[in-house]
C-alpha atoms as a PDB file:
ATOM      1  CA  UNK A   1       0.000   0.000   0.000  1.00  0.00           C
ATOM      2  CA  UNK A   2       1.431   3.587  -0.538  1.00  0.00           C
ATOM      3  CA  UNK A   3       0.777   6.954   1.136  1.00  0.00           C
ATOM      4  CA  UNK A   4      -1.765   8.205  -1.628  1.00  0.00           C
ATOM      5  CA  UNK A   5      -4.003   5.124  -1.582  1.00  0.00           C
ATOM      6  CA  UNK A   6      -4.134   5.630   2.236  1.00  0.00           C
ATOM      7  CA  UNK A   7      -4.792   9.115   1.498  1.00  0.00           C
ATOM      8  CA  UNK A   8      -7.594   8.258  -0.342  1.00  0.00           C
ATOM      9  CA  UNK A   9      -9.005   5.600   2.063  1.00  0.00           C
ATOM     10  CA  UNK A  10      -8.965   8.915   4.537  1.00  0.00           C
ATOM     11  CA  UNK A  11     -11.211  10.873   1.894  1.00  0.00           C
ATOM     12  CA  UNK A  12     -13.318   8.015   1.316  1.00  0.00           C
ATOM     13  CA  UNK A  13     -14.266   6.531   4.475  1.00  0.00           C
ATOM     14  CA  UNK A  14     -13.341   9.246   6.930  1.00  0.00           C
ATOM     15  CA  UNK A  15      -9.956   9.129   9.631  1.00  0.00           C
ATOM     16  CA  UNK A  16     -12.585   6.539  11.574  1.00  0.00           C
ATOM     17  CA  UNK A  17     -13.074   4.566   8.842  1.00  0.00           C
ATOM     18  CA  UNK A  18      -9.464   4.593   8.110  1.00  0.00           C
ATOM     19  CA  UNK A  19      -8.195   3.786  10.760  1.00  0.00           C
ATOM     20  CA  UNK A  20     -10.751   0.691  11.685  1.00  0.00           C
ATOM     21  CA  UNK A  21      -9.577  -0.439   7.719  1.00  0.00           C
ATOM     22  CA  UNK A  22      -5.843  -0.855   8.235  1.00  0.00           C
ATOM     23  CA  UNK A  23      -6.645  -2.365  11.706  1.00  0.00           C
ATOM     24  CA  UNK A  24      -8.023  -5.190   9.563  1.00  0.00           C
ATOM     25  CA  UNK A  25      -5.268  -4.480   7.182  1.00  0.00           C
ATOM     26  CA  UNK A  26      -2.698  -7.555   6.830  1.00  0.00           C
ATOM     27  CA  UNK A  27       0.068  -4.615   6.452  1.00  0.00           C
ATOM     28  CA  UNK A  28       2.611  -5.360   9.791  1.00  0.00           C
ATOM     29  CA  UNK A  29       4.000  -2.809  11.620  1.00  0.00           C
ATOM     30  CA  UNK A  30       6.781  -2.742   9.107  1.00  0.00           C
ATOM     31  CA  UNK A  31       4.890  -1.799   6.288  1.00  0.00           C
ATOM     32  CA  UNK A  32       3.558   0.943   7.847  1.00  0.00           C
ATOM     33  CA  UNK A  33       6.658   2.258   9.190  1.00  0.00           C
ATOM     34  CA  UNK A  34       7.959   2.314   5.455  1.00  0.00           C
ATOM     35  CA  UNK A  35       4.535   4.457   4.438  1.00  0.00           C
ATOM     36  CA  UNK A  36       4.840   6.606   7.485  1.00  0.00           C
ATOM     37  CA  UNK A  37       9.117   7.252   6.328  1.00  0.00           C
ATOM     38  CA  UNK A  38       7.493   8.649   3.157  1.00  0.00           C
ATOM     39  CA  UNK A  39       5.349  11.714   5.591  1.00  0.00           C
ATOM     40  CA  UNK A  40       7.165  15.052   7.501  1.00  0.00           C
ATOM     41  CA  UNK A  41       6.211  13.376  10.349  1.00  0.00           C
ATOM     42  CA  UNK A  42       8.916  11.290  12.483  1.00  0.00           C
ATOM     43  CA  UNK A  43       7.579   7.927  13.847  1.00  0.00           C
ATOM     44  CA  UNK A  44       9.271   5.813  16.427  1.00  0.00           C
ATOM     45  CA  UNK A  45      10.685   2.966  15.540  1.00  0.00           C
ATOM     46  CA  UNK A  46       9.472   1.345  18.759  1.00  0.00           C
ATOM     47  CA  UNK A  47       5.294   2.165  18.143  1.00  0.00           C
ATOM     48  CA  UNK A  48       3.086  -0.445  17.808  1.00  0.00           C
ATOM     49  CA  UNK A  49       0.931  -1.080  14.972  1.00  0.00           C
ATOM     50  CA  UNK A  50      -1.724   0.333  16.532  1.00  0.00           C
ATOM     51  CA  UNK A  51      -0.317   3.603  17.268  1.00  0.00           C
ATOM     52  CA  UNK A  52       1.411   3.902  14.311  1.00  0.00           C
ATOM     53  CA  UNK A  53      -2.044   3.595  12.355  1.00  0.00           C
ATOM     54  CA  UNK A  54      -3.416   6.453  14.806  1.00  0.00           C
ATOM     55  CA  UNK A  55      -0.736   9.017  14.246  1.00  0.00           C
ATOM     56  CA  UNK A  56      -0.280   8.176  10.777  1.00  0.00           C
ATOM     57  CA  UNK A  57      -4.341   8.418   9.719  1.00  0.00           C
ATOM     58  CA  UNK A  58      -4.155  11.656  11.899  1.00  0.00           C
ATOM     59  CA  UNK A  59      -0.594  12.910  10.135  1.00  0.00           C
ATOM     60  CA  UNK A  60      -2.168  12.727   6.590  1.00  0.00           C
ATOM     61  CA  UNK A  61      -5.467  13.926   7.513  1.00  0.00           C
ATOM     62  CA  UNK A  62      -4.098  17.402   9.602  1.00  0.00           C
ATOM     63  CA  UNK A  63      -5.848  20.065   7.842  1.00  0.00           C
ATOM     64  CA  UNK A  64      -4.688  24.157   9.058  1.00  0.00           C
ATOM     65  CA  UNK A  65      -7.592  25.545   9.088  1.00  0.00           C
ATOM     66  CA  UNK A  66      -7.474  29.896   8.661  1.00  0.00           C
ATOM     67  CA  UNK A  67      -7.336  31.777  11.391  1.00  0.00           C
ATOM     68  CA  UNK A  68      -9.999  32.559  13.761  1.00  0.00           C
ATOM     69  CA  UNK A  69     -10.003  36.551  12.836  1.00  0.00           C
ATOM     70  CA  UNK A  70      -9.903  35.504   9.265  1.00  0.00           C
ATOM     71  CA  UNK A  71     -13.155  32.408  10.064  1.00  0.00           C
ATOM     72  CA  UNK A  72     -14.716  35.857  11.104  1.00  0.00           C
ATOM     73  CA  UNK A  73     -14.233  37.848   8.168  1.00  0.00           C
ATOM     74  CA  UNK A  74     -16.308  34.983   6.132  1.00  0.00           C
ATOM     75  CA  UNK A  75     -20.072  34.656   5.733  1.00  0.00           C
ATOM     76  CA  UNK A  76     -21.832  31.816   6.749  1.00  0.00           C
ATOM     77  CA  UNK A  77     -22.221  30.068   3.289  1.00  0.00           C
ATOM     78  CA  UNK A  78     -18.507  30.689   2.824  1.00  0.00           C
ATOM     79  CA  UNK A  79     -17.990  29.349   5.767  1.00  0.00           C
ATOM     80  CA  UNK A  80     -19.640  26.149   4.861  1.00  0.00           C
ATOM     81  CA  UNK A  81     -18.470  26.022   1.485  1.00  0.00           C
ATOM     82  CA  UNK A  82     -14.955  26.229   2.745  1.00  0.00           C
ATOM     83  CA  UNK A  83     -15.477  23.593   5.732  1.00  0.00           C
ATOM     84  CA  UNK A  84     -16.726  21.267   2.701  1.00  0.00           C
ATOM     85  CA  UNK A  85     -13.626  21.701   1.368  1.00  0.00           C
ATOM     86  CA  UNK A  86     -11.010  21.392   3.344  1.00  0.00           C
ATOM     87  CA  UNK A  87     -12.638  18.694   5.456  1.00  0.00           C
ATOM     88  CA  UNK A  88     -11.190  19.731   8.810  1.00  0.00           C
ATOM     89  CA  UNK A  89     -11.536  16.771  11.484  1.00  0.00           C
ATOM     90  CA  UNK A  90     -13.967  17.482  14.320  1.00  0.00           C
ATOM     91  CA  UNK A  91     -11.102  17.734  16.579  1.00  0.00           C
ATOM     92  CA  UNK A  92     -10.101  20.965  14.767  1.00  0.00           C
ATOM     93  CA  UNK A  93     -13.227  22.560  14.546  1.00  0.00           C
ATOM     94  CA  UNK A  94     -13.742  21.894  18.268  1.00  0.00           C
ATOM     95  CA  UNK A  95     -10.294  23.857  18.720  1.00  0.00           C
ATOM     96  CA  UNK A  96     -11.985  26.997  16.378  1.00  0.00           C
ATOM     97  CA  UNK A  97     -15.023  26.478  19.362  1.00  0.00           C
ATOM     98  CA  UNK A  98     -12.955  26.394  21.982  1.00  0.00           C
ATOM     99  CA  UNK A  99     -11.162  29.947  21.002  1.00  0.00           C
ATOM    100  CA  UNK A 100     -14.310  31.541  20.457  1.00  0.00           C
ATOM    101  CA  UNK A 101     -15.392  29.981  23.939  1.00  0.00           C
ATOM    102  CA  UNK A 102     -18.444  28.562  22.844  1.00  0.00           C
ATOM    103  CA  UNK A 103     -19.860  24.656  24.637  1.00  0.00           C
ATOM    104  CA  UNK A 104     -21.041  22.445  22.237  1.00  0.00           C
ATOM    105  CA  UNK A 105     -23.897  20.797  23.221  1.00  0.00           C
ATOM    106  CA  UNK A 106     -24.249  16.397  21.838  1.00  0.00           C
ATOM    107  CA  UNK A 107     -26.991  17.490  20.027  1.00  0.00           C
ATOM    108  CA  UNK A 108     -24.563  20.144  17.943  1.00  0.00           C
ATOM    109  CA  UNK A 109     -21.688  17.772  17.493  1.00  0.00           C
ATOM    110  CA  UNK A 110     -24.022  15.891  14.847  1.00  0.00           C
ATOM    111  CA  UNK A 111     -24.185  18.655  12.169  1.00  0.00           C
ATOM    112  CA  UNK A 112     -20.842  20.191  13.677  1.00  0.00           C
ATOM    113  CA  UNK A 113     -19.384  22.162  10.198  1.00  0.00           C
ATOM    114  CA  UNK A 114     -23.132  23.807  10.388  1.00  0.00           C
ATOM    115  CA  UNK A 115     -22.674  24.701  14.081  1.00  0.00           C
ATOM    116  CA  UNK A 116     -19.360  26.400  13.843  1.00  0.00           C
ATOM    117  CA  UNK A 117     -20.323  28.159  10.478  1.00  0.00           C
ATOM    118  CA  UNK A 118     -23.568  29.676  12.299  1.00  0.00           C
ATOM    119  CA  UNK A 119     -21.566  30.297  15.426  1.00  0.00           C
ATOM    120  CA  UNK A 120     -19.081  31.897  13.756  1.00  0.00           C
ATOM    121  CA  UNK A 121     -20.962  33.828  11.221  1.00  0.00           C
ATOM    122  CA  UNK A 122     -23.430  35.316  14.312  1.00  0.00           C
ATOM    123  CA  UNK A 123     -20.344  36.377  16.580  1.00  0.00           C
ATOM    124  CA  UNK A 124     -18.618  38.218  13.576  1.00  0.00           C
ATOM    125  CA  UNK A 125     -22.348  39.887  13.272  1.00  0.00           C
ATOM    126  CA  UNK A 126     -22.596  40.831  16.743  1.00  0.00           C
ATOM    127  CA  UNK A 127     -18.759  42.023  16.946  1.00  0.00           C
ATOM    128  CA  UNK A 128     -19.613  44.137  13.692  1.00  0.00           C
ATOM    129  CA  UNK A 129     -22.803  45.596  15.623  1.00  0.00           C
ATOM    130  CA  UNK A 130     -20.916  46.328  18.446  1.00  0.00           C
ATOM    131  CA  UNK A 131     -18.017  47.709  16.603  1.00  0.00           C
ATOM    132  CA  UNK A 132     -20.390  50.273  14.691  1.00  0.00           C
ATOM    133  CA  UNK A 133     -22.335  51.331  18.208  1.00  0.00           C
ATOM    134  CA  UNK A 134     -18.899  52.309  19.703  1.00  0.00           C
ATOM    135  CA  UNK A 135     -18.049  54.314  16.642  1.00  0.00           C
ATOM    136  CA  UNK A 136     -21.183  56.256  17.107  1.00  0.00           C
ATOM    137  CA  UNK A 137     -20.299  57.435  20.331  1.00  0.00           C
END
């Protein structure tokens, strides 16, 4: 197996899906040590297989998403478009949520590109409102 067709088991079937694949993978721990030498990313040469299929699902599917200040410069269908995109993982979205201090409910983590868009698209609204009501003073 090489580091595109992993790549593209990512795309298809998610990091989850991934990652539960080349669990049932027959590749050892050597093979994916020789895939993982082909990344930036430096791997021990003492990880186990199953760690090595963790960090190396999570290596190749590391997306940097923009900045928060320029998330807030976006509307909310950009916002979505771009999420579509770039595919961040829920891990990084939950970062962008984090910065903006914002709890994300269960319920929310089920449409979570939608959530962040509309969270971020109504604080950028209300930072705007507020920005032109101290100007008017």
């Amino acid at each position: 197996m090489t580091l595109s067709e992993i790549k593209r088991i990512i795309k298809l079937l998610g990091p989850r899906g991934a990652i539960a694949g080349l669990e049932a993978s027959d590749l050892t721990r050597e093979d994916l040590l020789e895939i993982a030498s082909k990344t930036k990313k430096r791997f021990d040469e003492e990880s186990d297989r199953s760690y090595l299929i963790d960090e190396l699902v999570s290596s190749l599917n590391r997306v940097d998403l923009k900045s928060t200040d320029e998330l807030l410069q976006m509307s909310y269908e950009d916002l979505v478009s771009y999420f579509s995109e770039v595919s961040p993982s829920n891990e990084d979205l939950m970062k962008v949520m984090k910065e903006l201090n914002y709890k994300v409910s269960a319920e929310d983590k089920k449409h979570l590109r939608r959530f962040v868009a509309r969270q971020i698209s109504e604080t950028a609204l209300f930072a705007n409102v507020a920005t032109r009501n101290s100007d008017n003073r």
